[in-house]
N, C-alpha and C. Protein backbone atom coordinates (compact mmCIF):
# COMPACT_ATOMS: atom_id res chain seq x y z
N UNK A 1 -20.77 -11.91 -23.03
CA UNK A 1 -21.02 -11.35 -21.72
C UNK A 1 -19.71 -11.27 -20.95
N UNK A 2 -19.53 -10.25 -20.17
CA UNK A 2 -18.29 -9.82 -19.68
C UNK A 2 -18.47 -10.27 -17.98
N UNK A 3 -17.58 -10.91 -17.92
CA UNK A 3 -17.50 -11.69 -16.03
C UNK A 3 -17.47 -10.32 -15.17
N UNK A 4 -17.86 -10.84 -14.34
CA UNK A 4 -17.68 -10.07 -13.07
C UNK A 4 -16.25 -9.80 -12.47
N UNK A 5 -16.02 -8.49 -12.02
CA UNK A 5 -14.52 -8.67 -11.65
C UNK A 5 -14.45 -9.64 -10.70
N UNK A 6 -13.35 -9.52 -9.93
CA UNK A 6 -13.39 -10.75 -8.63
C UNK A 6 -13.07 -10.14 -7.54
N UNK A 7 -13.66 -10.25 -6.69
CA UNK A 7 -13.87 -9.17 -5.25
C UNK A 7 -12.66 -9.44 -4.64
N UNK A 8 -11.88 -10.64 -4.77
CA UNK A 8 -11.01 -11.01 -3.39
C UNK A 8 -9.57 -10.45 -4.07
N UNK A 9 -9.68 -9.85 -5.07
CA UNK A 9 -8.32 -8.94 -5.50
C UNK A 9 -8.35 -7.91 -4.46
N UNK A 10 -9.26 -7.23 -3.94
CA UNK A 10 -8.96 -6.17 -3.12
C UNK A 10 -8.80 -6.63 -1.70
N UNK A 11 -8.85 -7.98 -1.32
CA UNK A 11 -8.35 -8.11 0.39
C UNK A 11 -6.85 -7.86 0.24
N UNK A 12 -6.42 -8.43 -0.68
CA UNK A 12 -4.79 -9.08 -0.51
C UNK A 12 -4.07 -7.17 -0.93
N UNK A 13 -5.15 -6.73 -1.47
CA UNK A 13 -4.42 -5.03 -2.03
C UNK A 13 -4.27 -4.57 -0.84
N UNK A 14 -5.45 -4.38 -0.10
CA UNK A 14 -5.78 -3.62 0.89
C UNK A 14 -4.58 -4.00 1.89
N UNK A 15 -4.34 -5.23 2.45
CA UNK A 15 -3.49 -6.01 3.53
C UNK A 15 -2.05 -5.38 3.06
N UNK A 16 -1.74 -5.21 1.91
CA UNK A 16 -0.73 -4.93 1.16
C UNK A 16 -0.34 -3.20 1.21
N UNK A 17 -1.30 -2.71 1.50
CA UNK A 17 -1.32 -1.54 1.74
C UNK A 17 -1.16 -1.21 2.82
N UNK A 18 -2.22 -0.98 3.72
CA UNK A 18 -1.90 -1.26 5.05
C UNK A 18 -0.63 -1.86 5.53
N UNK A 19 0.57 -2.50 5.10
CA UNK A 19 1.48 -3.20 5.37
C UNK A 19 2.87 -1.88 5.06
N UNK A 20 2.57 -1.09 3.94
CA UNK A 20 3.02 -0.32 3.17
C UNK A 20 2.52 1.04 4.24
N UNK A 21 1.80 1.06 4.82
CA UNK A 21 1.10 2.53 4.98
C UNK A 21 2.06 2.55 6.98
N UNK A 22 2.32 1.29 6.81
CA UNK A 22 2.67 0.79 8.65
C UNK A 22 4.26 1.38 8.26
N UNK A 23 4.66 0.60 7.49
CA UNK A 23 6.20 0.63 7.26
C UNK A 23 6.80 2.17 6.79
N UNK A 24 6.08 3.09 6.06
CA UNK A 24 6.26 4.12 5.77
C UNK A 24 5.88 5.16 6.92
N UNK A 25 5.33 5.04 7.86
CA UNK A 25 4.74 5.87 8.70
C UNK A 25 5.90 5.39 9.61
N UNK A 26 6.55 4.63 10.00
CA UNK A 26 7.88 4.09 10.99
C UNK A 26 8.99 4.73 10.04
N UNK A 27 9.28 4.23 9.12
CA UNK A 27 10.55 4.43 8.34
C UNK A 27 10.93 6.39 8.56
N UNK A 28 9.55 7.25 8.23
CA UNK A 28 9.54 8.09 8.50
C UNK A 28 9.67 9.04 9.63
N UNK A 29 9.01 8.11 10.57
CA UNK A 29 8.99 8.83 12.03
C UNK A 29 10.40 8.53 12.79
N UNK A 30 11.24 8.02 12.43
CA UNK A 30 12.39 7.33 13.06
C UNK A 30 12.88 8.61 12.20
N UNK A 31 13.16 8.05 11.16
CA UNK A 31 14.97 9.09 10.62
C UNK A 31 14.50 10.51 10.70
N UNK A 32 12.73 11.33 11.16
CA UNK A 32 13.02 12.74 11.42
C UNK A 32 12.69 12.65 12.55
N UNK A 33 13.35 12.07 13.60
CA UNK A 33 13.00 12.45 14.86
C UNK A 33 14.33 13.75 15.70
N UNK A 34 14.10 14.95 16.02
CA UNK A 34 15.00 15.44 16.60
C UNK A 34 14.66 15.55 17.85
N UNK A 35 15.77 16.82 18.41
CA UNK A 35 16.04 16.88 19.79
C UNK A 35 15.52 18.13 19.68
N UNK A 36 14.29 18.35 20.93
CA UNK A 36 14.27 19.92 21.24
C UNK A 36 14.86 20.72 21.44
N UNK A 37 14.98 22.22 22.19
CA UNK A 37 15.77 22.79 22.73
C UNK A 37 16.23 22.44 24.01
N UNK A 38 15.07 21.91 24.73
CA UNK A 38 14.93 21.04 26.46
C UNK A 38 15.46 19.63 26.05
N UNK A 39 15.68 19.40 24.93
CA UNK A 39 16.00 17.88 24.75
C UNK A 39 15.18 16.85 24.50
N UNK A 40 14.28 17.23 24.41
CA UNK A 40 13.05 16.45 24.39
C UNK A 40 13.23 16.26 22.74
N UNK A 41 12.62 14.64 22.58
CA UNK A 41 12.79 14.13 21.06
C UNK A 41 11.30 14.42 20.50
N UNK A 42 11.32 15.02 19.34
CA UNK A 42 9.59 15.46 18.83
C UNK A 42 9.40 14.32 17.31
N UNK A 43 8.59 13.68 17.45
CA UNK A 43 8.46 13.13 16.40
C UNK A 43 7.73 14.05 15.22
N UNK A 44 7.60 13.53 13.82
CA UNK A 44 7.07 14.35 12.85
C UNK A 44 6.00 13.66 12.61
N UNK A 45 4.92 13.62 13.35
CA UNK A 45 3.63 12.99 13.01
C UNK A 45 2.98 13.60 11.27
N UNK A 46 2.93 14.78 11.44
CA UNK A 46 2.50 15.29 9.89
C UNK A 46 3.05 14.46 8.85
N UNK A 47 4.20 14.62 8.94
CA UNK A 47 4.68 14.02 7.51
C UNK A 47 4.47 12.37 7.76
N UNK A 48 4.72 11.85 8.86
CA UNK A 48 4.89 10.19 8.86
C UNK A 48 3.06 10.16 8.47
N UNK A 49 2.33 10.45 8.76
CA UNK A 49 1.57 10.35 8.00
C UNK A 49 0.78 10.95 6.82
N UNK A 50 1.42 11.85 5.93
CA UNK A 50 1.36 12.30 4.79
C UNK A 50 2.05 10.95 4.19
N UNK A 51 2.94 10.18 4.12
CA UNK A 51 4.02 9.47 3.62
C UNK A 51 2.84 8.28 3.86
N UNK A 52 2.54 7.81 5.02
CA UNK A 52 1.72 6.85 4.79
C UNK A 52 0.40 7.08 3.65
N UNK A 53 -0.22 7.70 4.02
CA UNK A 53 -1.25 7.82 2.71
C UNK A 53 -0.72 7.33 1.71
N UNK A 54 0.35 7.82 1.04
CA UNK A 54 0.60 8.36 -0.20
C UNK A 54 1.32 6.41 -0.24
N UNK A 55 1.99 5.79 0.43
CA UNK A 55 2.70 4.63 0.24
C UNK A 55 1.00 3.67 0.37
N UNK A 56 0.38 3.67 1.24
CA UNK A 56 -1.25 2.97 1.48
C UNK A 56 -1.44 3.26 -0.50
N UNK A 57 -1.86 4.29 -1.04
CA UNK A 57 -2.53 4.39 -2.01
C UNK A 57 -1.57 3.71 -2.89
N UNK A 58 -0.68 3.86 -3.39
CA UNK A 58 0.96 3.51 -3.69
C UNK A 58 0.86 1.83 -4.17
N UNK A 59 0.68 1.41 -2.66
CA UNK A 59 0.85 0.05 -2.53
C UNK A 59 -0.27 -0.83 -2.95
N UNK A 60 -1.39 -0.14 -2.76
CA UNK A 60 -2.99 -0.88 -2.64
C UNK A 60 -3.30 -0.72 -4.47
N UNK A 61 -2.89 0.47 -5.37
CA UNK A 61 -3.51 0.51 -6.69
C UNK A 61 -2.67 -0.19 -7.44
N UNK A 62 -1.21 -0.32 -6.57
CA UNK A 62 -0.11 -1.51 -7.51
C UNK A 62 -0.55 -2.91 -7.80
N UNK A 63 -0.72 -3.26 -6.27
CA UNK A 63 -0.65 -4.18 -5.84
C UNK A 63 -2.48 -5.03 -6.79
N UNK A 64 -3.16 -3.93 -6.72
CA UNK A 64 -4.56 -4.29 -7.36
C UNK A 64 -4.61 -4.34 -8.95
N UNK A 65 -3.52 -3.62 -9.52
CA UNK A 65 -3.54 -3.43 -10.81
C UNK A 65 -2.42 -4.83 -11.16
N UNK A 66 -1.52 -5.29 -10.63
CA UNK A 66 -0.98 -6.38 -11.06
C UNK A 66 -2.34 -7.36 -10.75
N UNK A 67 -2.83 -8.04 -9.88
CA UNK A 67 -3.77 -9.17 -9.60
C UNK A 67 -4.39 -8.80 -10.52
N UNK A 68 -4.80 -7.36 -11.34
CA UNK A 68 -6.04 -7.58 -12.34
C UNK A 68 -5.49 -8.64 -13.43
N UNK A 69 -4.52 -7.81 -13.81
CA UNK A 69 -3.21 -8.35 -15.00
C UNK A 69 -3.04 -9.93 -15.02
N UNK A 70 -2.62 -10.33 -13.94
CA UNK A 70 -2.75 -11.96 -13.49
C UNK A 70 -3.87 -12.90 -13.75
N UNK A 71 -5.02 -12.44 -13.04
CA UNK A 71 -6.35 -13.06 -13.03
C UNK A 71 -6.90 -12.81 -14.71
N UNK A 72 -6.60 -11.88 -15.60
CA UNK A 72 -7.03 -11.24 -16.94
C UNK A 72 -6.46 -12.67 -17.58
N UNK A 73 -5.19 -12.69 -16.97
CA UNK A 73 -4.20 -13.95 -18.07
C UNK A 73 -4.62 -15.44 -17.63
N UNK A 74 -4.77 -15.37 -16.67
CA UNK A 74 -5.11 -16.73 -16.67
C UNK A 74 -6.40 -16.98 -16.83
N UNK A 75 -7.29 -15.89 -16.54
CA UNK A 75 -8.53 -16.49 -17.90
C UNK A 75 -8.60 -16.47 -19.19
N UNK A 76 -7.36 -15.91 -19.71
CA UNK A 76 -6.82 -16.37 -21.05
C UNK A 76 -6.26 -17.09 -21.45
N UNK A 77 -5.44 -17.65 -20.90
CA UNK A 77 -5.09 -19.18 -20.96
C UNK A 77 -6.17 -20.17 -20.34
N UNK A 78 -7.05 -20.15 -19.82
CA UNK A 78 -7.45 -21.23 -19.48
C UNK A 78 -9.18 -21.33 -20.85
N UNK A 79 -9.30 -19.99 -20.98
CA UNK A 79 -10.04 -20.09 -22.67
C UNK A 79 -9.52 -20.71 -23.19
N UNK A 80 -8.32 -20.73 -23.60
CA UNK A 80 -7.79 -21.09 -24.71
C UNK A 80 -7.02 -22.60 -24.74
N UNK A 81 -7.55 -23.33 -23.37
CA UNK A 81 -7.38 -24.23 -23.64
C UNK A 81 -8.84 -25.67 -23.25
């Protein structure tokens, strides 16, 4: 019989993402910020959040696919002993 996955791999993904989705949506909105023609500074909302998505998904299927990897091994070592 095959275990149940383990639910609490996806808080620490998710937090991890979200952490990733914050930092990419800043990192982005800062270095394209210009100057209007009036001078006025326009941020690039589109892309700072195109970039977040893509770093959120990025970060959250990494971050979930290592803990599988981890939690897989140490119920293999702990079978096996």
């Amino acid at each position: 019989m095959r275990p149940l996955p383990n639910p609490w791999i996806a808080v620490p993904s998710v937090l991890m993402g979200l952490l990733a989705a914050g930092l990419g949506w800043v990192v982005t909105d800062v270095s394209c910020r210009q100057p209007d023609v009036n001078g006025v500074i326009t941020p690039c909302n589109g892309w700072a959040a195109l970039i977040a998505v893509v770093c959120f998904l990025a970060a959250t299927i990494g971050v979930a696919l290592l803990l599988v990897l981890v939690y897989r091994s140490l119920g293999e070592w702990r079978a096996r002993q």
